[in-house]
Protein backbone atom coordinates (compact mmCIF):
# COMPACT_ATOMS: atom_id res chain seq x y z
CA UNK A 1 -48.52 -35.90 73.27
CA UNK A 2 -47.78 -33.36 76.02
CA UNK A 3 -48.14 -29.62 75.28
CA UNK A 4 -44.63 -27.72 75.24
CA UNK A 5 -44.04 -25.80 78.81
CA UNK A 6 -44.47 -22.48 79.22
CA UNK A 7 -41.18 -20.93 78.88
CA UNK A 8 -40.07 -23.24 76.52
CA UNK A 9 -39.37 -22.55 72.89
CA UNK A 10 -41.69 -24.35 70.41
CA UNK A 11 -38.77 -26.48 67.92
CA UNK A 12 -39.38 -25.50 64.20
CA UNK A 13 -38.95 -28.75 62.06
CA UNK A 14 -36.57 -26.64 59.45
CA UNK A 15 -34.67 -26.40 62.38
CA UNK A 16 -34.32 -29.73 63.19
CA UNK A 17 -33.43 -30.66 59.61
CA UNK A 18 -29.10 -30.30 58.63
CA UNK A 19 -28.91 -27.94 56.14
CA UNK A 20 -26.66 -24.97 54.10
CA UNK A 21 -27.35 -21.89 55.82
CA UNK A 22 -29.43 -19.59 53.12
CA UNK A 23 -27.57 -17.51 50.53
CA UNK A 24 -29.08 -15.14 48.53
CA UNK A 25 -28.79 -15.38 44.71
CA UNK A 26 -25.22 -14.07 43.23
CA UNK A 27 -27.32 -11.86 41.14
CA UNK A 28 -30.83 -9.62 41.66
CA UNK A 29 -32.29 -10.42 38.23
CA UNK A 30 -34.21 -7.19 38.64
CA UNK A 31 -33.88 -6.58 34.98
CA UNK A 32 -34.12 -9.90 33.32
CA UNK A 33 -34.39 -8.17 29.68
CA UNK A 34 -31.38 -6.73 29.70
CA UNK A 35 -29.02 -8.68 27.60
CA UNK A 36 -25.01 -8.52 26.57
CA UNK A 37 -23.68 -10.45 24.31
CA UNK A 38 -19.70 -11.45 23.92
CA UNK A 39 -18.31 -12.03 20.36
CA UNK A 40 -15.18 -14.90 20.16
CA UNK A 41 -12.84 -15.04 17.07
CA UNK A 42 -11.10 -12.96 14.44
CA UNK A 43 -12.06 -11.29 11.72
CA UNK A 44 -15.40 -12.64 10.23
CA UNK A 45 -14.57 -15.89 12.19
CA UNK A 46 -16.80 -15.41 15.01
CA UNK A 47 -19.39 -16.78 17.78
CA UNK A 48 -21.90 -15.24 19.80
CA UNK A 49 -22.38 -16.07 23.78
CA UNK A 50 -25.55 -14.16 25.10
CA UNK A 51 -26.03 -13.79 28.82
CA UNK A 52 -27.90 -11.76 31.34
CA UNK A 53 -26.42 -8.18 32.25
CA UNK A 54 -26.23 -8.24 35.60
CA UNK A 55 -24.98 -11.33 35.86
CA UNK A 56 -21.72 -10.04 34.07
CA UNK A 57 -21.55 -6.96 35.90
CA UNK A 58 -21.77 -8.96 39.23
CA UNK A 59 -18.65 -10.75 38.75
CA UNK A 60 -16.58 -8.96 36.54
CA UNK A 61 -15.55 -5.20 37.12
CA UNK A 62 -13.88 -4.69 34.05
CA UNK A 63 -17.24 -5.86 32.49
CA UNK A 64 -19.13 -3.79 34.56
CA UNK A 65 -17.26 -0.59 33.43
CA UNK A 66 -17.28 -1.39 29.82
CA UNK A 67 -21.47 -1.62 29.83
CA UNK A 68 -21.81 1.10 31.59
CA UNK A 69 -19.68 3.51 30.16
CA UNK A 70 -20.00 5.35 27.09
CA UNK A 71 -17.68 3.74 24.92
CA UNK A 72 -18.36 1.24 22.33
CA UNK A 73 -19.24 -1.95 24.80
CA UNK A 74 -21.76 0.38 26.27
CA UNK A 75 -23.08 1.88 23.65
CA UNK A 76 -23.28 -1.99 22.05
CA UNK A 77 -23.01 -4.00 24.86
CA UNK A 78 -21.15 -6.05 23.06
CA UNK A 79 -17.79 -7.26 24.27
CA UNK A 80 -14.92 -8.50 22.00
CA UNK A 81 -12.80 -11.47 22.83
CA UNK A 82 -10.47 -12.27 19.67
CA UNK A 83 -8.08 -14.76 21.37
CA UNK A 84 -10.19 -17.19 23.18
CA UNK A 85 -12.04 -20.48 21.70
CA UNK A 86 -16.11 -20.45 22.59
CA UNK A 87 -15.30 -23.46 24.70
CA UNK A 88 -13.65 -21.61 27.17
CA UNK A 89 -16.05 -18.55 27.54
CA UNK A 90 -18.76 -21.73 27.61
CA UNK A 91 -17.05 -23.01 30.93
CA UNK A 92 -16.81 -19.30 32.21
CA UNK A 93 -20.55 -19.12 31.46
CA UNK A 94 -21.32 -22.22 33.71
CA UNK A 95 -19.65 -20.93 36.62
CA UNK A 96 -21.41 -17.21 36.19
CA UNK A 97 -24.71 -19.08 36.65
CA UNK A 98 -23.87 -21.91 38.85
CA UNK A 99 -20.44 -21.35 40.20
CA UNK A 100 -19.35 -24.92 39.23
CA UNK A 101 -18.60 -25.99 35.90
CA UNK A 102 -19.69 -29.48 34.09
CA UNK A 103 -16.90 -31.38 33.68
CA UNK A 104 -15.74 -34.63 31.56
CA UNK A 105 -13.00 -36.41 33.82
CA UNK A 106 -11.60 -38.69 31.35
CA UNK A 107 -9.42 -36.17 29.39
CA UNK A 108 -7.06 -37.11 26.56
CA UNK A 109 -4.56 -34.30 27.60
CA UNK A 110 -3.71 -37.45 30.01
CA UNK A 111 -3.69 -40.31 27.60
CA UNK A 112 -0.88 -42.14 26.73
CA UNK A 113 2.72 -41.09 27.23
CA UNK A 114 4.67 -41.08 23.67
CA UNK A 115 8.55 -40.74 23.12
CA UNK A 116 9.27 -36.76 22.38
CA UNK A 117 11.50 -37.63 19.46
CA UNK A 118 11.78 -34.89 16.87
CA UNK A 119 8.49 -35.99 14.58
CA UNK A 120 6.52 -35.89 18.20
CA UNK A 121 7.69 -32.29 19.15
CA UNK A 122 6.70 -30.89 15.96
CA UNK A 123 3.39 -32.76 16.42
CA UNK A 124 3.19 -30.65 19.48
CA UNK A 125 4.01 -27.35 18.35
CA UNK A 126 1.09 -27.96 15.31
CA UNK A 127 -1.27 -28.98 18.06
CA UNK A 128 -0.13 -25.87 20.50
CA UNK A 129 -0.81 -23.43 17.55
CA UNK A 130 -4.29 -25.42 16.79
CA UNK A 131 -5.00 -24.85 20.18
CA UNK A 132 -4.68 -21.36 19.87
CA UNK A 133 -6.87 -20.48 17.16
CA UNK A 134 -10.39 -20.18 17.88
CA UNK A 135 -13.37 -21.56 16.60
CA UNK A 136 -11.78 -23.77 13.73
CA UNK A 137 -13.77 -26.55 15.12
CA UNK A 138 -10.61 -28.29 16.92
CA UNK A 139 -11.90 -29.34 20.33
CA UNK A 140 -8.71 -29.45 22.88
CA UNK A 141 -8.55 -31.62 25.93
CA UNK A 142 -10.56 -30.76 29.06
CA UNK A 143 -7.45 -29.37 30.78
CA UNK A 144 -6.41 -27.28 28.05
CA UNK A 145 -9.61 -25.58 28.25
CA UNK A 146 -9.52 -24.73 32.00
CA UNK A 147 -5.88 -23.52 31.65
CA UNK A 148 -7.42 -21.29 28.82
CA UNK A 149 -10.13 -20.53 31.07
CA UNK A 150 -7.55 -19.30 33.46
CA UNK A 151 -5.93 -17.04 31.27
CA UNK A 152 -9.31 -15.70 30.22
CA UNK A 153 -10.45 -14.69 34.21
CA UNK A 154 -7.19 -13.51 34.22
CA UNK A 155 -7.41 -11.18 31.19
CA UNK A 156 -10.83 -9.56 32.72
CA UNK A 157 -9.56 -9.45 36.59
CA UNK A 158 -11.91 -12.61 38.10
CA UNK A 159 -9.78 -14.13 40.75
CA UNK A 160 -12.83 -15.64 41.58
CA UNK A 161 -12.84 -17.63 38.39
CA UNK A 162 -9.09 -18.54 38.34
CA UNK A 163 -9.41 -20.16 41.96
CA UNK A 164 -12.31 -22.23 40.36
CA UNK A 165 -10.27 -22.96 37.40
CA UNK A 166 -7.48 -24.24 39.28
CA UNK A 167 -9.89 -26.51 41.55
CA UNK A 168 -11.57 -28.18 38.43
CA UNK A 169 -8.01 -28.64 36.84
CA UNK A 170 -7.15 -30.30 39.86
CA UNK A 171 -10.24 -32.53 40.12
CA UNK A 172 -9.78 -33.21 36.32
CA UNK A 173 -6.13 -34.63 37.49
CA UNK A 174 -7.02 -36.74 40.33
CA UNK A 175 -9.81 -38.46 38.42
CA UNK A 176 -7.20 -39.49 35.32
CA UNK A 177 -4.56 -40.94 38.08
CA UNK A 178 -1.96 -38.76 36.96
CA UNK A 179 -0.22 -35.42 37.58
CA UNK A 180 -0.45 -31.92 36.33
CA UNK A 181 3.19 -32.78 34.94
CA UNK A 182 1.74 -35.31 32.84
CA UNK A 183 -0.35 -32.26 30.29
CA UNK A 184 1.18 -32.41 26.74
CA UNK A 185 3.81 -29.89 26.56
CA UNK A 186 1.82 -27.70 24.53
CA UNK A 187 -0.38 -26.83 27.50
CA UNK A 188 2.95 -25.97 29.24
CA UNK A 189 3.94 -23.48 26.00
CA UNK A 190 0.39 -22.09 26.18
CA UNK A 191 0.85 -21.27 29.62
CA UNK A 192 4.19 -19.50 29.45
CA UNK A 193 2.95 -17.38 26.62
CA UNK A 194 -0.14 -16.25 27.96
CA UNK A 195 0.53 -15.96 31.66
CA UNK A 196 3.15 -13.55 33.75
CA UNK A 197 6.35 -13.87 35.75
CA UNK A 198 5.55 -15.13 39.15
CA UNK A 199 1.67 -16.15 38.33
CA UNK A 200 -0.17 -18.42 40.11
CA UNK A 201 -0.94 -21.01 37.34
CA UNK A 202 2.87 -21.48 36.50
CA UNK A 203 3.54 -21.98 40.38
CA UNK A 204 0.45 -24.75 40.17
CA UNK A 205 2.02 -26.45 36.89
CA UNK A 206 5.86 -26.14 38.89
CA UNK A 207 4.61 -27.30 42.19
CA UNK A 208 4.88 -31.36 41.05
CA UNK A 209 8.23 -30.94 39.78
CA UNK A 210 9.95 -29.21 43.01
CA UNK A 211 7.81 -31.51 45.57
CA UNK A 212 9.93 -34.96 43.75
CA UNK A 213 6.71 -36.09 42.80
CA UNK A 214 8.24 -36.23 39.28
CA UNK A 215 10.61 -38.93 38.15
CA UNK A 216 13.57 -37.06 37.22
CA UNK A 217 13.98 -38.82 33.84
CA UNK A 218 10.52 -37.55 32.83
CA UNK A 219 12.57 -34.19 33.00
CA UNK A 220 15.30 -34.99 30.84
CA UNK A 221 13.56 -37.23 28.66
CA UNK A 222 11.05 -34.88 27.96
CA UNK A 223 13.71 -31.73 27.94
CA UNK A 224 13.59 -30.63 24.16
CA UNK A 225 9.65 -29.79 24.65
CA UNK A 226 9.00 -28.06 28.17
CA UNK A 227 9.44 -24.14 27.18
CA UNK A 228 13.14 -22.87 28.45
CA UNK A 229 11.39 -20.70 30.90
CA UNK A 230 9.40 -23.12 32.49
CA UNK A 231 12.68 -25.24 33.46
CA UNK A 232 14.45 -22.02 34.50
CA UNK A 233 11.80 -21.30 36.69
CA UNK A 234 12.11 -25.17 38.10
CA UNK A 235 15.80 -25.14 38.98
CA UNK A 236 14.36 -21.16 40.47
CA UNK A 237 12.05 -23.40 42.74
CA UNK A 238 13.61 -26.56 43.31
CA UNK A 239 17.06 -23.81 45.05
CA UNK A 240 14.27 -21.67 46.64
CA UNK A 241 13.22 -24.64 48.60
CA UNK A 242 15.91 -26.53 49.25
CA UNK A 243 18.86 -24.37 49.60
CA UNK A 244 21.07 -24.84 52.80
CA UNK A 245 21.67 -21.38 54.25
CA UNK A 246 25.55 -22.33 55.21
CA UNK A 247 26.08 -22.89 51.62
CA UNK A 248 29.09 -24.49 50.94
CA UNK A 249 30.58 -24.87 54.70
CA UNK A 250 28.07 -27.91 55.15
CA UNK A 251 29.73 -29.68 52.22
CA UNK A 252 32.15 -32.40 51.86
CA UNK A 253 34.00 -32.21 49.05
CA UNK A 254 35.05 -35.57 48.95
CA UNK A 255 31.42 -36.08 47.55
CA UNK A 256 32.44 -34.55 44.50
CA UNK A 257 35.65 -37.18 44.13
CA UNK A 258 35.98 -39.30 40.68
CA UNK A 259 36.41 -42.75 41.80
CA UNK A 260 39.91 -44.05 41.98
CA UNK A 261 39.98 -47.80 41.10
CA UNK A 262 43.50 -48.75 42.31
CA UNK A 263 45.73 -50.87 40.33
């Protein structure tokens, strides 16, 4: 084997190998020890998630101000959640340590479509206010869990952790072979409740119907259990996007004629 010229640079073999470029760890882990620990649930009904300090602190600023200040979370460190199931805060933890979250793809929120007769849509509403009691040992679909998980990141100012959210619930969708339009309508109440005007998770949920992705008697069959908002904000969407700027000078009006069947 020849030597390498002189002027030539010797070829590292790391360098000849593909690879991620390096990037340091999300968090120091100078102080290991140092320990917070959330609390999930009302009243006496509560769980305990334990995880590192500055892990917390790294992602979440509102975090980072309650342990450090002199109130009771930093007196404690102890942080209070009382509307969010352990499930979700469990997802949130996998994505503070590994930024990705372990997910099961085949998710009942997709199974089956059923009629939404009356007996159905009280079903729902039971199973919406399930949902939204913590830690009573009622496991909701993966979906649900991310949307909560949404609304959590949201409550403690992670867009970070939404954008994730979102990704997963849309990698949870395209593995089932069906739509974000097809989530039980309770996910859809959960959402309106919990989430503002104008947010980016109802624009997500909306997106399918506006696009005519949806079959429009999915809409009206399915009318009595979307929330009123949510088809409000639809019609909102659908006009937003489609609306001719000449307005009514572009229509015919014989379009609008009742047909005439001549004797």
């Amino acid at each position: 084997m020849s030597s390498p010229k002189a002027g030539e640079a010797k070829v590292s073999r790391h360098d000849e190998l593909p690879g991620k470029k390096f990037q340091p760890a999300s968090a120091s882990f100078s102080d290991p020890k140092s320990l917070v620990t959330f609390i999930f649930g009302p009243g006496d009904r509560t769980m305990e998630l334990i995880v590192h300090k500055e892990v917390a602190c790294h992602y979440f600023e509102v975090l980072n101000a309650a342990f450090n200040s002199s109130f009771i979370e930093g007196s404690t460190q102890t942080y209070r959640i009382k509307n969010f199931r352990e499930v979700t805060f469990t997802f949130m933890d996998q994505w503070l340590y590994s930024q990705r979250f372990n997910l099961l793809h085949h998710d009942p929120a997709f199974d089956c479509k059923i009629s939404m007769d009356k007996d159905f849509s009280q079903f729902q509403e039971l199973l919406s206010y399930l949902i939204s009691l913590p830690n009573l040992g009622f496991q909701p679909p993966v979906a649900t869990q991310l949307v909560q998980l949404w609304v959590l990141a949201d409550l403690l100012a992670i867009p970070k952790l939404q954008n994730a959210a979102i990704d997963a619930l849309q990698s949870v969708t395209e593995e089932s072979d069906l739509g974000i339009e097809d989530l039980r309508s309770c996910c859809f109440r959960y959402i309106y409740k919990n989430s503002m005007n104008e947010s980016q998770l109802r624009k997500y949920i909306l997106a399918p119907f506006v696009r005519r992705t949806v079959d429009p008697d999915t809409i009206k069959d399915d009318a009595k259990v979307y929330p009123h908002a949510m088809l409000v904000d639809v019609s909102e969407m659908y006009i937003s996007m489609n609306v001719n700027k000449d307005g009514l000078e572009d229509m015919n009006a014989t379009e609008f004629y009742v047909d005439v069947h001549d004797a």
